[in-house]
PDB file of N, CA and C in Angstrom:
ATOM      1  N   UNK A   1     210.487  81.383 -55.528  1.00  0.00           N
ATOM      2  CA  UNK A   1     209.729  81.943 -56.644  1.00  0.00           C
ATOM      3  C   UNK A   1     208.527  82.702 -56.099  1.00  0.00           C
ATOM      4  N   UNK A   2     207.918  84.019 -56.671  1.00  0.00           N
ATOM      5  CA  UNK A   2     207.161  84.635 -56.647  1.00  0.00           C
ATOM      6  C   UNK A   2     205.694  84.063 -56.678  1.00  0.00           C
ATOM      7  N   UNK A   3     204.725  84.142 -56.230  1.00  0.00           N
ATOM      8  CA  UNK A   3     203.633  83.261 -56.188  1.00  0.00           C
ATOM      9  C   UNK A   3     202.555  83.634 -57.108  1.00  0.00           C
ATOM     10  N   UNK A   4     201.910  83.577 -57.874  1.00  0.00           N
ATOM     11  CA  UNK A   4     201.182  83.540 -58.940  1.00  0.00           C
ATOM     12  C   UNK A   4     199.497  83.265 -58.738  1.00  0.00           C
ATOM     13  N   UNK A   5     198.947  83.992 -59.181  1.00  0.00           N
ATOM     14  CA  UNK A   5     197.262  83.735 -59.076  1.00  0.00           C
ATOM     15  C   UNK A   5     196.719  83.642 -60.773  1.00  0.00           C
ATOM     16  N   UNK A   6     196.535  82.357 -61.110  1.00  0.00           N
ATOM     17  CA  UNK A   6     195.656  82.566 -61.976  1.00  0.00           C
ATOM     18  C   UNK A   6     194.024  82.593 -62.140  1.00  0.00           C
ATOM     19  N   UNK A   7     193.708  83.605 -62.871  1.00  0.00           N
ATOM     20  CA  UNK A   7     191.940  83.812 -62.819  1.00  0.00           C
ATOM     21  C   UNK A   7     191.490  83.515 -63.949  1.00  0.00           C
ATOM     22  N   UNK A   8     190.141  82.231 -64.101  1.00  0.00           N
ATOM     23  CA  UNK A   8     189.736  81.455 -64.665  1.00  0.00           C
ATOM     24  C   UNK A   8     188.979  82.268 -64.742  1.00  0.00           C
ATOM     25  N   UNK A   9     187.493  82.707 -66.101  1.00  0.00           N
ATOM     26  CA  UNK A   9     186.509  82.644 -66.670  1.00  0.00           C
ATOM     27  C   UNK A   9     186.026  81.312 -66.965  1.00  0.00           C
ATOM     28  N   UNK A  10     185.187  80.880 -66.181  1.00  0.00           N
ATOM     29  CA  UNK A  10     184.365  80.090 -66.873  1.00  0.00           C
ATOM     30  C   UNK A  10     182.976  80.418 -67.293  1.00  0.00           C
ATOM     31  N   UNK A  11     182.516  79.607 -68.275  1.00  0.00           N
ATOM     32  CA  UNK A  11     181.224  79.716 -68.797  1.00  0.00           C
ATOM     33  C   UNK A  11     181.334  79.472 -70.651  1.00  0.00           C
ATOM     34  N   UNK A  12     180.030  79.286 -70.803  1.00  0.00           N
ATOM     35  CA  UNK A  12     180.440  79.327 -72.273  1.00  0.00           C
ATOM     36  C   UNK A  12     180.921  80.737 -73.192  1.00  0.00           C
ATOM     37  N   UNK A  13     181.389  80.272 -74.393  1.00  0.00           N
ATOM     38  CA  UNK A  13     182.068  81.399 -74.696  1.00  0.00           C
ATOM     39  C   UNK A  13     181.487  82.938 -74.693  1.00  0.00           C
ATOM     40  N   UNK A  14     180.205  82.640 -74.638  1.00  0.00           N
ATOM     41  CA  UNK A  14     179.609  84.048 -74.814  1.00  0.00           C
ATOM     42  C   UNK A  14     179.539  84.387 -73.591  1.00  0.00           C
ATOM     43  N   UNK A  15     179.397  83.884 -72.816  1.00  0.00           N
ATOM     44  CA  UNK A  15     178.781  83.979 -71.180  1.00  0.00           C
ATOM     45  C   UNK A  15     180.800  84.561 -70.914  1.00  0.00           C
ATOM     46  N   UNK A  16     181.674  83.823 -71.177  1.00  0.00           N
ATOM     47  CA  UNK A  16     183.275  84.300 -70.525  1.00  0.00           C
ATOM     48  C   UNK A  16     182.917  85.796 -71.400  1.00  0.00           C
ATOM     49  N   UNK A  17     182.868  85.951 -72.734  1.00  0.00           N
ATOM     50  CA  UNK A  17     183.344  87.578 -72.715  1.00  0.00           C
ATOM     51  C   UNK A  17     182.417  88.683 -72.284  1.00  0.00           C
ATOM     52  N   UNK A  18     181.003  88.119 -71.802  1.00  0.00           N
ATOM     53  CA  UNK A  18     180.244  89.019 -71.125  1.00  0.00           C
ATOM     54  C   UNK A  18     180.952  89.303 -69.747  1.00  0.00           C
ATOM     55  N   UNK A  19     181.506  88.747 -69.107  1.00  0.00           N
ATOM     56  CA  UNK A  19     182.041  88.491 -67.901  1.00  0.00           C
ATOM     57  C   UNK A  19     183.242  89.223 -68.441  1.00  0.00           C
ATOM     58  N   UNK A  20     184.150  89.506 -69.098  1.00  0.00           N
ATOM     59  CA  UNK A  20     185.206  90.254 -69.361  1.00  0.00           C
ATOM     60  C   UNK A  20     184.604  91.346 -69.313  1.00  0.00           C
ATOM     61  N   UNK A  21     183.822  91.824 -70.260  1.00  0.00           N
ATOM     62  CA  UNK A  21     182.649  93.318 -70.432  1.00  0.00           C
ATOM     63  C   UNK A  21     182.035  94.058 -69.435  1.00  0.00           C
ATOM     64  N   UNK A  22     181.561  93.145 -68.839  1.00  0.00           N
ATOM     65  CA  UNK A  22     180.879  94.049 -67.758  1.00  0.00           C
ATOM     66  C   UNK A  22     181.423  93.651 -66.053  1.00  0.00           C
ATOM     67  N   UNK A  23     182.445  93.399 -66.066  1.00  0.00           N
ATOM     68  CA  UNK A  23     183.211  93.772 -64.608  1.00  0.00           C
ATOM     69  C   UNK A  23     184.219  94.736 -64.633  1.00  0.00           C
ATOM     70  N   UNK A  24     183.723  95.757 -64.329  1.00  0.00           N
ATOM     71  CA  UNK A  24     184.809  96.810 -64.615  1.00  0.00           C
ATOM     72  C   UNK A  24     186.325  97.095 -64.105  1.00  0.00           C
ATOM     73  N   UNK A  25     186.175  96.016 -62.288  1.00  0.00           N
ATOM     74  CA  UNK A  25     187.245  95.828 -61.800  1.00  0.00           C
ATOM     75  C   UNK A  25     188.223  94.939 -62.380  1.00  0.00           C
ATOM     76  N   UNK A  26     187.547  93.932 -63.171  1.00  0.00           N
ATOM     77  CA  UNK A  26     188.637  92.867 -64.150  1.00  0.00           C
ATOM     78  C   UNK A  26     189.706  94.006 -65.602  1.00  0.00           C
ATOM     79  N   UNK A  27     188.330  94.587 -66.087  1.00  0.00           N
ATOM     80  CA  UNK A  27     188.699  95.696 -66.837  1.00  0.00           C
ATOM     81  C   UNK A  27     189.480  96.188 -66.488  1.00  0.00           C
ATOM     82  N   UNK A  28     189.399  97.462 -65.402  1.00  0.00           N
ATOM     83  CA  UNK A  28     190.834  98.068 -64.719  1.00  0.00           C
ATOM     84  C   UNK A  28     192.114  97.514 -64.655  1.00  0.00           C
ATOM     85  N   UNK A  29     191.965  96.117 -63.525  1.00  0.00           N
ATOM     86  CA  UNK A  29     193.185  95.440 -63.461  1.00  0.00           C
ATOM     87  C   UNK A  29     193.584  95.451 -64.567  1.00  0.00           C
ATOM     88  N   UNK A  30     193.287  94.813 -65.740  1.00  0.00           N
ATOM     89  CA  UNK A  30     193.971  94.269 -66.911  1.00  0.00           C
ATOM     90  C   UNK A  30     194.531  95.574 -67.618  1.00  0.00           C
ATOM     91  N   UNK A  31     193.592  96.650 -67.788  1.00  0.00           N
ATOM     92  CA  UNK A  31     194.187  98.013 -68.427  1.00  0.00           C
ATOM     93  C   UNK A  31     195.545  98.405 -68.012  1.00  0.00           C
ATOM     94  N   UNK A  32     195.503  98.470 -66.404  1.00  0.00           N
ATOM     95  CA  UNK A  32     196.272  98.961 -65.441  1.00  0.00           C
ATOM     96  C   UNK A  32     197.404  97.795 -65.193  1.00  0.00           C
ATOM     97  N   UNK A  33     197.479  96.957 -65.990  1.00  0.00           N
ATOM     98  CA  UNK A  33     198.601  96.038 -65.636  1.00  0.00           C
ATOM     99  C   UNK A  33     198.880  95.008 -65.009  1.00  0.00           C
ATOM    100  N   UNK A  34     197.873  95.255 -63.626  1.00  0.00           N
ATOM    101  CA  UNK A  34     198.163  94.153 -62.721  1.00  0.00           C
ATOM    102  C   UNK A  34     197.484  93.054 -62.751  1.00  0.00           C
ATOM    103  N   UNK A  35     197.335  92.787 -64.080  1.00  0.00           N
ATOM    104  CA  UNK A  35     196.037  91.296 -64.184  1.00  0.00           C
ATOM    105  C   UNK A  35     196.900  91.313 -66.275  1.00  0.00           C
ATOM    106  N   UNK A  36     197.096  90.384 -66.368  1.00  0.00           N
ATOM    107  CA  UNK A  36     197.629  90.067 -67.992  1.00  0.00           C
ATOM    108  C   UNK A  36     196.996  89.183 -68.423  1.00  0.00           C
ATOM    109  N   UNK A  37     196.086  88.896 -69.837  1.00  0.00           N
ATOM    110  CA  UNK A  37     195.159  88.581 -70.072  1.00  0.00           C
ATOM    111  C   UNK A  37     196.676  87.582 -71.232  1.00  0.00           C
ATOM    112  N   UNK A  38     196.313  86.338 -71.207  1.00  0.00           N
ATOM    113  CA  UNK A  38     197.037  85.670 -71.669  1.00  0.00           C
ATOM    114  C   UNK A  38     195.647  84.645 -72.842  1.00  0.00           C
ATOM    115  N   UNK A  39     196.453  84.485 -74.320  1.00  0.00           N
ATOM    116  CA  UNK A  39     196.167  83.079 -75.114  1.00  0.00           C
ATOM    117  C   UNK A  39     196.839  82.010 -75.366  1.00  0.00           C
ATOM    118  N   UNK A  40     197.072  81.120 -75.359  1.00  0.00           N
ATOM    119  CA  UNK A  40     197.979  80.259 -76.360  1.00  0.00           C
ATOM    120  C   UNK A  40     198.121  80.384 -78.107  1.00  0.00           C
ATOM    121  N   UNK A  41     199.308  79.955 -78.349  1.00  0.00           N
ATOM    122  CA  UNK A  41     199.650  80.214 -79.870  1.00  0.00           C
ATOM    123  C   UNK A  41     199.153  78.756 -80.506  1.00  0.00           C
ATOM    124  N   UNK A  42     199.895  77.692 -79.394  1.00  0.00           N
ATOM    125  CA  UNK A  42     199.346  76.628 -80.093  1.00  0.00           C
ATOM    126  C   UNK A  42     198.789  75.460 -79.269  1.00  0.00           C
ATOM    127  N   UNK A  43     197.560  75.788 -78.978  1.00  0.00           N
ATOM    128  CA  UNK A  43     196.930  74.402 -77.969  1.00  0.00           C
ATOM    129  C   UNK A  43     196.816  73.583 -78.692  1.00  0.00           C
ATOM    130  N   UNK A  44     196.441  73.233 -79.539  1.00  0.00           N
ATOM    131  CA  UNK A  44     195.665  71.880 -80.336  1.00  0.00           C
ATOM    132  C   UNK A  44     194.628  72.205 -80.461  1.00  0.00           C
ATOM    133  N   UNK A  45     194.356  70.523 -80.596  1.00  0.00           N
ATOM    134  CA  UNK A  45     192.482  70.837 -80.875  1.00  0.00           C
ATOM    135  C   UNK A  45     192.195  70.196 -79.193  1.00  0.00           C
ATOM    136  N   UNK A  46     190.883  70.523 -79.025  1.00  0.00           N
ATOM    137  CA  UNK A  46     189.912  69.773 -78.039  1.00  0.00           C
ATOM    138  C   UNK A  46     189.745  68.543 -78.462  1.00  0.00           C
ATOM    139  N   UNK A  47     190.321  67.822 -77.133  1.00  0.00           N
ATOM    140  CA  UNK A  47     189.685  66.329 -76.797  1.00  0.00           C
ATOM    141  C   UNK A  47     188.180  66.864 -76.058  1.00  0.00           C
ATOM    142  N   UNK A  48     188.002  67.703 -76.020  1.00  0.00           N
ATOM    143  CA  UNK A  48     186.522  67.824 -74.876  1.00  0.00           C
ATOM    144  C   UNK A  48     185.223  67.519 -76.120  1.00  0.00           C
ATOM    145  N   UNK A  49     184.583  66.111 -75.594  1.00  0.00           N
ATOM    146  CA  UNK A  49     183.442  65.634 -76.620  1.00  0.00           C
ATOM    147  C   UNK A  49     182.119  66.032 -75.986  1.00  0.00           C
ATOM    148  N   UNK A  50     181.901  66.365 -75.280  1.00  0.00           N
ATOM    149  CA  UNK A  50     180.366  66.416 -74.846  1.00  0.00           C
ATOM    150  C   UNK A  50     179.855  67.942 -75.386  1.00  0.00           C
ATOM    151  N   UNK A  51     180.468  69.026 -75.723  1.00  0.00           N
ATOM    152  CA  UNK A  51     179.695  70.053 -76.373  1.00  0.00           C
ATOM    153  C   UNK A  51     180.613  70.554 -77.429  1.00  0.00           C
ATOM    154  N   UNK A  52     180.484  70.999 -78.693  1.00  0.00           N
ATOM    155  CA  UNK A  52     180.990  71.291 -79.694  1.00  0.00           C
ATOM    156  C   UNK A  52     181.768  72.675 -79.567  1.00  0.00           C
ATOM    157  N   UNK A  53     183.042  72.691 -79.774  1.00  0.00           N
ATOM    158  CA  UNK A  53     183.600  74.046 -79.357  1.00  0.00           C
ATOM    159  C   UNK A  53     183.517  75.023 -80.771  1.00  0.00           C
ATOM    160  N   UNK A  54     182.919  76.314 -80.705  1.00  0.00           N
ATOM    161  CA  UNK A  54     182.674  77.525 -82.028  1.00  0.00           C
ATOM    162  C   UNK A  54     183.764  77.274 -83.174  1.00  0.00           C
ATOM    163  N   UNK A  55     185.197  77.196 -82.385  1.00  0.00           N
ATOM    164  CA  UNK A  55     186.046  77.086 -83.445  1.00  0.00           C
ATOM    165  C   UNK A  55     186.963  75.778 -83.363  1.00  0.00           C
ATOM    166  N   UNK A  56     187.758  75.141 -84.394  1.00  0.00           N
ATOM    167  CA  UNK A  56     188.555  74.514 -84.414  1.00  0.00           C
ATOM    168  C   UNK A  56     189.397  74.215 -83.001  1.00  0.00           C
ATOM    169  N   UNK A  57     190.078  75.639 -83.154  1.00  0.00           N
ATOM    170  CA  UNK A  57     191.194  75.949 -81.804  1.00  0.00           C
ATOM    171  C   UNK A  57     190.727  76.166 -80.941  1.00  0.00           C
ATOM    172  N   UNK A  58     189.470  76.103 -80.443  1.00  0.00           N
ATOM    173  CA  UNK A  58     188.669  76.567 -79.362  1.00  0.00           C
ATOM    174  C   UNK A  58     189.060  75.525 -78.120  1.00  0.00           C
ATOM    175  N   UNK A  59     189.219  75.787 -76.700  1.00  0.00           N
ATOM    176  CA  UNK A  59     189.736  74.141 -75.853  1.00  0.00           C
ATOM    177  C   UNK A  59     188.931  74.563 -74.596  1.00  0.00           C
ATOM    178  N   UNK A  60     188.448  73.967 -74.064  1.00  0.00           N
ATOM    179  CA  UNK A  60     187.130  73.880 -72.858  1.00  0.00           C
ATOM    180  C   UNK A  60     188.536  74.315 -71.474  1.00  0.00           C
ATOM    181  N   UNK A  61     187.546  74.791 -70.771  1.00  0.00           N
ATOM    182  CA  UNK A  61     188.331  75.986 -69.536  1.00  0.00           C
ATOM    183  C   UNK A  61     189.200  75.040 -69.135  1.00  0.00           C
ATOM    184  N   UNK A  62     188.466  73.536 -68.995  1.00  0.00           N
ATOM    185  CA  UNK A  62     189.699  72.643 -67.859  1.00  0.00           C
ATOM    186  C   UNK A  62     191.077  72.342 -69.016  1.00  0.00           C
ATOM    187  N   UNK A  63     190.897  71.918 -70.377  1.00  0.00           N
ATOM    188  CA  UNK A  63     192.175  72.215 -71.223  1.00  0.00           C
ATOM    189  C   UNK A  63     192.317  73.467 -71.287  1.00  0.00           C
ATOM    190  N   UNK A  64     192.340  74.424 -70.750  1.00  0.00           N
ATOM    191  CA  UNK A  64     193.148  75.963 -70.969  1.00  0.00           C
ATOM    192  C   UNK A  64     193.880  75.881 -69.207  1.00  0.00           C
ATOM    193  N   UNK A  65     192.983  75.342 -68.539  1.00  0.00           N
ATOM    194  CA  UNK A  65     193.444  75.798 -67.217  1.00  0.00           C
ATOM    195  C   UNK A  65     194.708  74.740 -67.170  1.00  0.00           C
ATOM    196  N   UNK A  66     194.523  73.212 -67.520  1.00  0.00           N
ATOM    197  CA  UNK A  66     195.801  72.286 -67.636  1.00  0.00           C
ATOM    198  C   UNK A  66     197.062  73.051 -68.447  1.00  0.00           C
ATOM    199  N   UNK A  67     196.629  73.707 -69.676  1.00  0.00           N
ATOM    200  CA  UNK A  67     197.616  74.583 -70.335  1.00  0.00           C
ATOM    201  C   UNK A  67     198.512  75.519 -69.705  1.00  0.00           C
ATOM    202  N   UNK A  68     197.404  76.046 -69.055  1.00  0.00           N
ATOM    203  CA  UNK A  68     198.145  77.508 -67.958  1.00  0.00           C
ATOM    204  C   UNK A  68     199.138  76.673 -66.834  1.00  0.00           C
ATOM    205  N   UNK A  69     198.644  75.470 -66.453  1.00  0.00           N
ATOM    206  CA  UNK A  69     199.593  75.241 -65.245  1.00  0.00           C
ATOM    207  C   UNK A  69     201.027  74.479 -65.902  1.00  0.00           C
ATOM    208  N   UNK A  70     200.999  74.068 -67.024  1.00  0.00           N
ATOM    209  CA  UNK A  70     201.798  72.952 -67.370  1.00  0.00           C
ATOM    210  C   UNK A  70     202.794  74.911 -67.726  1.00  0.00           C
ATOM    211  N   UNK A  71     202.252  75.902 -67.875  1.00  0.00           N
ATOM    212  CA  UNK A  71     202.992  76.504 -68.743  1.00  0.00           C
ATOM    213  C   UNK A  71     203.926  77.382 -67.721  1.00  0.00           C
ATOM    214  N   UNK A  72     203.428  77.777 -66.465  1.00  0.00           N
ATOM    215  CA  UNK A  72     203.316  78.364 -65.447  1.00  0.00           C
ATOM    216  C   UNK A  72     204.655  77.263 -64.195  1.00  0.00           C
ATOM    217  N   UNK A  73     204.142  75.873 -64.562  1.00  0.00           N
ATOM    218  CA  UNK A  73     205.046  75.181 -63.891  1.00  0.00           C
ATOM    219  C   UNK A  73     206.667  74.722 -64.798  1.00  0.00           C
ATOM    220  N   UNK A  74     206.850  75.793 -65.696  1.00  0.00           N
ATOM    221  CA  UNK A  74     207.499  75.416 -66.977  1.00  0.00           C
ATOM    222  C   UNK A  74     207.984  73.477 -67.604  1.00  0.00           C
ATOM    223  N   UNK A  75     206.773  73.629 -67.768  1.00  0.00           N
ATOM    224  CA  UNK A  75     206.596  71.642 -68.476  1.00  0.00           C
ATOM    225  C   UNK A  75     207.069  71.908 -70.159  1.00  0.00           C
ATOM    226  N   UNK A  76     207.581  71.025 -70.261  1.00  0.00           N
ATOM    227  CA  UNK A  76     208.274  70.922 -71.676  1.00  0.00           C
ATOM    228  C   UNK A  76     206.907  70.988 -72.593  1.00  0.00           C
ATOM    229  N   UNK A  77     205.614  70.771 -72.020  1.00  0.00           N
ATOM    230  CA  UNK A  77     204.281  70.863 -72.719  1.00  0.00           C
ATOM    231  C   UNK A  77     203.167  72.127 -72.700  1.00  0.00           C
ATOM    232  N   UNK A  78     204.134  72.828 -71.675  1.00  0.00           N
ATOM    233  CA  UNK A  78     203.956  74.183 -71.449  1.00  0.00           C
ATOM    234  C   UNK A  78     204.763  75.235 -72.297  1.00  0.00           C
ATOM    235  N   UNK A  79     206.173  74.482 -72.356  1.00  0.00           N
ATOM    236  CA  UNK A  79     206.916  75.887 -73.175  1.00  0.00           C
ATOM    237  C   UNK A  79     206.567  75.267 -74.372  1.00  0.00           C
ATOM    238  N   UNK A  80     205.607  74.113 -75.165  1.00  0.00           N
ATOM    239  CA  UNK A  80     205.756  74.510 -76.557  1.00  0.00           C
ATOM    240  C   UNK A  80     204.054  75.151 -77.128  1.00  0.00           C
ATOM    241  N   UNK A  81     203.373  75.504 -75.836  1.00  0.00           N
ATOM    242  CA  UNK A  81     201.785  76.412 -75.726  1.00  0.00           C
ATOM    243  C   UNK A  81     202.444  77.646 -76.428  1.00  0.00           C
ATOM    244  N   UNK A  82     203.568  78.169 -75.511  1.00  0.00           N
ATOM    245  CA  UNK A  82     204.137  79.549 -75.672  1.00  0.00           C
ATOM    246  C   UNK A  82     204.384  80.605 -76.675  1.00  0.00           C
TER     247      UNK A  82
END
């Protein structure tokens, strides 16, 4: 299998889409293809208790990053993120 890099944003939510905004090389890649900006359809909710997430569906980087690998390593808990 082909080897895979995934790239994490962390920070809080405002702080990740400033960080989308103003790196222009993330920008490019992603315009240009070679970087795919991925969501989930259906995470759940956050178990993460120590800071309140903006929205409902909102899930703290380490539940998105567990998401990405379970989905990436095709886990039966990955293909139902999809």
């Amino acid at each position: 299998a082909t080897p895979r890099s995934l790239i994490v944003v962390d920070g809080t939510w405002r702080q990740a889409g400033q960080v989308m905004r103003n790196l222009p090389e993330l920008k490019r890649a992603v315009d240009g293809g070679r970087v795919t900006c991925v969501q989930f359809s259906s995470g759940g909710r956050s178990g993460y208790q120590f800071r309140r997430e903006p929205r409902e569906h909102c899930l703290s980087t380490v539940e998105s990053v567990a998401y990405a690998l379970q989905f990436l390593e095709a886990t039966p808990e990955g293909d139902a993120a999809r």
